[in-house]
C-alpha atoms as a PDB file:
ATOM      1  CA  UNK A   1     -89.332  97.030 133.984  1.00  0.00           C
ATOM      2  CA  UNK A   2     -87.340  94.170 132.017  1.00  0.00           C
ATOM      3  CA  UNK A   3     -86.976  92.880 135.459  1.00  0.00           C
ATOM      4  CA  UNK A   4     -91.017  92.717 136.197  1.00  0.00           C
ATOM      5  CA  UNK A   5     -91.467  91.767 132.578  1.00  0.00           C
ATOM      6  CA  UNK A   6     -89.221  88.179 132.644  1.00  0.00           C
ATOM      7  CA  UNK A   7     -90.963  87.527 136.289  1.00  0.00           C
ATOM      8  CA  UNK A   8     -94.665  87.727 134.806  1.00  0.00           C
ATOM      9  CA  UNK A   9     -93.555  85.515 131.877  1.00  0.00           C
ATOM     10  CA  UNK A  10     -91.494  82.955 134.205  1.00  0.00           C
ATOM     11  CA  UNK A  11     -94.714  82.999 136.411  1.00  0.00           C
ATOM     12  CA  UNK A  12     -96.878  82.265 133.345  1.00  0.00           C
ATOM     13  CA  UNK A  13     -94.634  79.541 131.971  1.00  0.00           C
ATOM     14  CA  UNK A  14     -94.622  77.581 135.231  1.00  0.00           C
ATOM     15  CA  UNK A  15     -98.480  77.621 135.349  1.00  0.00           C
ATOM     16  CA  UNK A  16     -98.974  76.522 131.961  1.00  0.00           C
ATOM     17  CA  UNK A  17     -96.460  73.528 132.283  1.00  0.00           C
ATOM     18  CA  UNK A  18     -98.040  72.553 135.513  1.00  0.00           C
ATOM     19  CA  UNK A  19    -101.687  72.105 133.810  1.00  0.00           C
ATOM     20  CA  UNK A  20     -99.708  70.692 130.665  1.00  0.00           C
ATOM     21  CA  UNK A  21     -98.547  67.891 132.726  1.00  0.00           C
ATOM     22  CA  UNK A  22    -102.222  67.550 133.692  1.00  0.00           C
ATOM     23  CA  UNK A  23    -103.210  67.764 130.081  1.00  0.00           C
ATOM     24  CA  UNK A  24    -100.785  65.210 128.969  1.00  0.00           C
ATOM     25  CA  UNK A  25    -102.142  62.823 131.643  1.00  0.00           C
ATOM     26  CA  UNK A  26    -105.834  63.142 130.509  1.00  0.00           C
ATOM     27  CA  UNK A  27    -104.786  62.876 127.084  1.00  0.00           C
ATOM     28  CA  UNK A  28    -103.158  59.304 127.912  1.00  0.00           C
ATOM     29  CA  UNK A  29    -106.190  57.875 129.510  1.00  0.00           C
ATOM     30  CA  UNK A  30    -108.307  58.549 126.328  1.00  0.00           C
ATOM     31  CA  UNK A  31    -109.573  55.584 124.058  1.00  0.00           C
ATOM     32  CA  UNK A  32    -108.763  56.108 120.256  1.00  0.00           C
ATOM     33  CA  UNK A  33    -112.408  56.897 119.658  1.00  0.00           C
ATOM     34  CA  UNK A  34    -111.837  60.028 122.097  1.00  0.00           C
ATOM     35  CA  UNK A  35    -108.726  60.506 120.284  1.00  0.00           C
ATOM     36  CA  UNK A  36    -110.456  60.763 116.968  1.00  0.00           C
ATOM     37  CA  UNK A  37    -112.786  63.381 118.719  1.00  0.00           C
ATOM     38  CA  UNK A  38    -110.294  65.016 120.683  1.00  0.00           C
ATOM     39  CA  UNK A  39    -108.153  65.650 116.951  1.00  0.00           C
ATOM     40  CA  UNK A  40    -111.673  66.803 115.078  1.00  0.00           C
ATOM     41  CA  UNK A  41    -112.280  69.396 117.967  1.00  0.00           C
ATOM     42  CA  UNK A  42    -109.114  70.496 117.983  1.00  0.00           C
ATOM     43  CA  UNK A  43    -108.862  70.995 114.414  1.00  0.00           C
ATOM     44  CA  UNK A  44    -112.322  72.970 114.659  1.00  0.00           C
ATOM     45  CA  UNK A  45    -110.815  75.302 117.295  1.00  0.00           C
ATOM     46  CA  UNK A  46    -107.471  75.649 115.704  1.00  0.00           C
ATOM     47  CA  UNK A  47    -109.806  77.019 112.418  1.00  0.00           C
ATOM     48  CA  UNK A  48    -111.864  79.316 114.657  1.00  0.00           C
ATOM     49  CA  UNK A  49    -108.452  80.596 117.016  1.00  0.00           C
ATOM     50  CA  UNK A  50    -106.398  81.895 113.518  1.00  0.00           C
ATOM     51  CA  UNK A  51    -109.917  83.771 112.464  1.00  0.00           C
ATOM     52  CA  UNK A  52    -109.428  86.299 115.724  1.00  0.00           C
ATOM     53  CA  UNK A  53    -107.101  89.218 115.468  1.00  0.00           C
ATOM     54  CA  UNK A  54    -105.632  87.739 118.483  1.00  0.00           C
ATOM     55  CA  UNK A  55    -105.520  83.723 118.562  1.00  0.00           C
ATOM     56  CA  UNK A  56    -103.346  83.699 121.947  1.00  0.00           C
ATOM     57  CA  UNK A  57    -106.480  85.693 123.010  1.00  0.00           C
ATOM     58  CA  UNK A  58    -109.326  82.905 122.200  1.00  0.00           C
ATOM     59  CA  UNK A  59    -111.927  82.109 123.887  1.00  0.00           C
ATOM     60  CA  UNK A  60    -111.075  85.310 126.628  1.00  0.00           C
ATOM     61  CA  UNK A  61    -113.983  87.182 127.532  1.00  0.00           C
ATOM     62  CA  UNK A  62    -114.281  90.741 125.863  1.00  0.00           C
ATOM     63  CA  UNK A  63    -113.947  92.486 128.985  1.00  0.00           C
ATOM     64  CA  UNK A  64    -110.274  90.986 129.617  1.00  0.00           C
ATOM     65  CA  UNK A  65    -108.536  92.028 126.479  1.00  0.00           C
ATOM     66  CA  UNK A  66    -105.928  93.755 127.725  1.00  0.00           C
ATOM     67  CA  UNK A  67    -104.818  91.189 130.496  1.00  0.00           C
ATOM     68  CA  UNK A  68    -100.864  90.120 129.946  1.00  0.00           C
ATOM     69  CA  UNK A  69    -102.642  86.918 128.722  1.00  0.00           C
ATOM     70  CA  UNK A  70    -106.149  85.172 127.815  1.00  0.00           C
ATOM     71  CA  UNK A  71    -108.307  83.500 129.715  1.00  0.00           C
ATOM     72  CA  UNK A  72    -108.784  80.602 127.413  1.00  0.00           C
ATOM     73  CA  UNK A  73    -106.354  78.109 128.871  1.00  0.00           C
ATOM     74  CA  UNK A  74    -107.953  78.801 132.435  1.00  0.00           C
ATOM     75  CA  UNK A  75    -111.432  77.947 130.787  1.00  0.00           C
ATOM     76  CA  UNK A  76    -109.712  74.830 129.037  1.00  0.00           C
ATOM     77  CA  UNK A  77    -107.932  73.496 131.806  1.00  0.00           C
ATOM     78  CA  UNK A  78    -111.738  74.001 133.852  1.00  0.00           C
ATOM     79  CA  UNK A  79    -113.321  72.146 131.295  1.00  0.00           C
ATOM     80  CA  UNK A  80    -110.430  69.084 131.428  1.00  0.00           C
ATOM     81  CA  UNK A  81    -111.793  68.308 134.776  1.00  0.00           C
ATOM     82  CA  UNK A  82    -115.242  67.759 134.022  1.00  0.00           C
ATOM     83  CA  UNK A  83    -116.835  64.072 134.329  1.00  0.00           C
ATOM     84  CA  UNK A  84    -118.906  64.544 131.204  1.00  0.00           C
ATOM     85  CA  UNK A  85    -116.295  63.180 127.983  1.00  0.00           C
ATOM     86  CA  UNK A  86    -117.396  65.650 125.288  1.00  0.00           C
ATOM     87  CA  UNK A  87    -116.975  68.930 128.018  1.00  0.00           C
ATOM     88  CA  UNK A  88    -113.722  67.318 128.927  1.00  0.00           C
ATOM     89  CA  UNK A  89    -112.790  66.868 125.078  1.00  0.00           C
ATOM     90  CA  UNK A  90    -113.626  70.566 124.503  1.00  0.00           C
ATOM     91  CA  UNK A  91    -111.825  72.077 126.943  1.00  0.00           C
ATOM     92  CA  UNK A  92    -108.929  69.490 125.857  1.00  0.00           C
ATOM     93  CA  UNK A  93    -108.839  71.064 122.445  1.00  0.00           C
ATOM     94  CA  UNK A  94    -109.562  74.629 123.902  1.00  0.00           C
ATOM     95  CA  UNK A  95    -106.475  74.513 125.764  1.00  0.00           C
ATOM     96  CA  UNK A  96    -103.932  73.317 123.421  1.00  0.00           C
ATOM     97  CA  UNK A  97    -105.195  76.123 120.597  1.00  0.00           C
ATOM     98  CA  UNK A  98    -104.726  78.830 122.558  1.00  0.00           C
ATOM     99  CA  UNK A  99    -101.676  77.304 124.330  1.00  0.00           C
ATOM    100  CA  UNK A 100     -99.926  76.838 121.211  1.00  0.00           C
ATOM    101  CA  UNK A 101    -100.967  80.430 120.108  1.00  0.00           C
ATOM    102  CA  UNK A 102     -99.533  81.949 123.498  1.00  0.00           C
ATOM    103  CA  UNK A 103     -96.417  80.580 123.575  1.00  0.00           C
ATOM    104  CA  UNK A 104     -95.886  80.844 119.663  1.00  0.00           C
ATOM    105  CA  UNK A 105     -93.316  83.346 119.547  1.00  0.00           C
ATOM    106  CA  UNK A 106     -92.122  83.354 122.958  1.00  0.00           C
ATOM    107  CA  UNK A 107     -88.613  85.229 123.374  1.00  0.00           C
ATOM    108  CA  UNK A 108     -88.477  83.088 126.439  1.00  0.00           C
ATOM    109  CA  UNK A 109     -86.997  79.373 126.313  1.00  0.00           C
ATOM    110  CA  UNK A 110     -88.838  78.174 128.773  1.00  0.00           C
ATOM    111  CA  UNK A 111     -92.590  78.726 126.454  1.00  0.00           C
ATOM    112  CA  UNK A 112     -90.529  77.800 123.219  1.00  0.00           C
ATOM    113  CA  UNK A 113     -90.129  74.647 125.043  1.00  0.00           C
ATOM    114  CA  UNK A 114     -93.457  74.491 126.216  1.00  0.00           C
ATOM    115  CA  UNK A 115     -94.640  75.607 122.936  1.00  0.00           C
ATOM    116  CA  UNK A 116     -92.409  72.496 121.176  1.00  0.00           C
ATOM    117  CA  UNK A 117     -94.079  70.209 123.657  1.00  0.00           C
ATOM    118  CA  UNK A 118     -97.386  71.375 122.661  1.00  0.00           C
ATOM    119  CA  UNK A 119     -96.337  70.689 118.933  1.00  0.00           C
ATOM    120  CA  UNK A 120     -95.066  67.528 119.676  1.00  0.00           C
ATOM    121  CA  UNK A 121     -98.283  66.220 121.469  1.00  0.00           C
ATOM    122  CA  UNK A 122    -101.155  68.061 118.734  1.00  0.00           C
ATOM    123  CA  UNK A 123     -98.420  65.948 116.243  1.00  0.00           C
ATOM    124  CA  UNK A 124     -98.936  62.779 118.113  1.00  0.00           C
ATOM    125  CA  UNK A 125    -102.943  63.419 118.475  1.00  0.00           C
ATOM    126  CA  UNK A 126    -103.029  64.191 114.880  1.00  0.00           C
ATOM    127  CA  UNK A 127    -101.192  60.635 113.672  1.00  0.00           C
ATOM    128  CA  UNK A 128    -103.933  58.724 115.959  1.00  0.00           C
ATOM    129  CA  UNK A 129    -106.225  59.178 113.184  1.00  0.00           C
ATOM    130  CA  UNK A 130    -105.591  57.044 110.169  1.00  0.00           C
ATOM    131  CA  UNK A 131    -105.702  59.329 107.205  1.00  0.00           C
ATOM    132  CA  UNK A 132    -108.139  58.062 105.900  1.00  0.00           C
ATOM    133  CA  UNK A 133    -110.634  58.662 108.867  1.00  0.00           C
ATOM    134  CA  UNK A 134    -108.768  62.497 108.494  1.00  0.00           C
ATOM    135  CA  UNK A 135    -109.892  63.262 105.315  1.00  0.00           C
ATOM    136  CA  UNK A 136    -113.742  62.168 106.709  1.00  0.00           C
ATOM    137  CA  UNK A 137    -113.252  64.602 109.568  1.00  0.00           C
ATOM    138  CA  UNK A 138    -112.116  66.939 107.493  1.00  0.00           C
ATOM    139  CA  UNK A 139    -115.088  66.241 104.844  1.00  0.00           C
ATOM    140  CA  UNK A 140    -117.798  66.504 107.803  1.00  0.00           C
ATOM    141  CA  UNK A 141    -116.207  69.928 109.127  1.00  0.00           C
ATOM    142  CA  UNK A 142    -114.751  72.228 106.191  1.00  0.00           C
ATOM    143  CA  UNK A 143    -114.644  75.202 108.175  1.00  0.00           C
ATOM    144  CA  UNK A 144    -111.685  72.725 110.446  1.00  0.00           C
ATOM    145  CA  UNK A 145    -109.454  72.141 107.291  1.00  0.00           C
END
């Protein structure tokens, strides 16, 4: 069962770096006025993700609860794609909550890796906004702080 266990997880961790790639890429073609967005969403979801009983489980339908993992990084990645800039900014900030909550407290290296990466680039997003505009954002949406 360990055996079957370790493959699900290896599968998992190769599909979420392969979109992460793809998130990294859409995050580099933003302007810094996405950017700004991009960290207020993301803030906004973060706030709504650590509210559920489950955060790794956000945004997953009720009806898939007990899958090995959520469906909100699926929806995310779906909404990355889109041509309209706020969709694509949602699903942006969708997928790096509940990526971040997945791979959280991995045992395996290959998430905590994935999971530092994820860090690192919500770190970067986050020092794109001048503190001062961060402490607007996070005037205009309490529920975010």
């Amino acid at each position: 069962m360990h055996f079957v266990t370790r493959l699900i997880a290896l599968t998992r961790g190769v599909q979420l770096r392969r979109q992460f790639k793809e998130i990294e890429k859409a995050l580099d073609q933003l302007n810094p006025n996405a950017r700004r967005q991009l960290a207020a969403l993301a803030m906004r979801e973060f706030s709504n993700a650590t509210k559920c009983e489950y955060p790794h489980l956000y945004a997953t339908p009720p009806d898939e609860k007990y899958s090995p993992w959520g469906g909100g990084t699926a929806i995310g990645y779906e909404r990355m794609k889109s041509d309209s800039l706020q969709v694509r900014l949602r699903g942006l900030a969708l997928w790096l909550t509940v990526s971040f909550h997945e791979t959280k407290d991995s045992p395996y290296a290959d998430q905590r890796e994935l999971h530092r990466q994820v860090m690192r680039t919500l770190r970067t997003l986050k020092e794109s906004v001048p503190a001062k505009e961060m402490s607007q954002l996070l005037a205009s949406h309490p529920q975010a702080a």
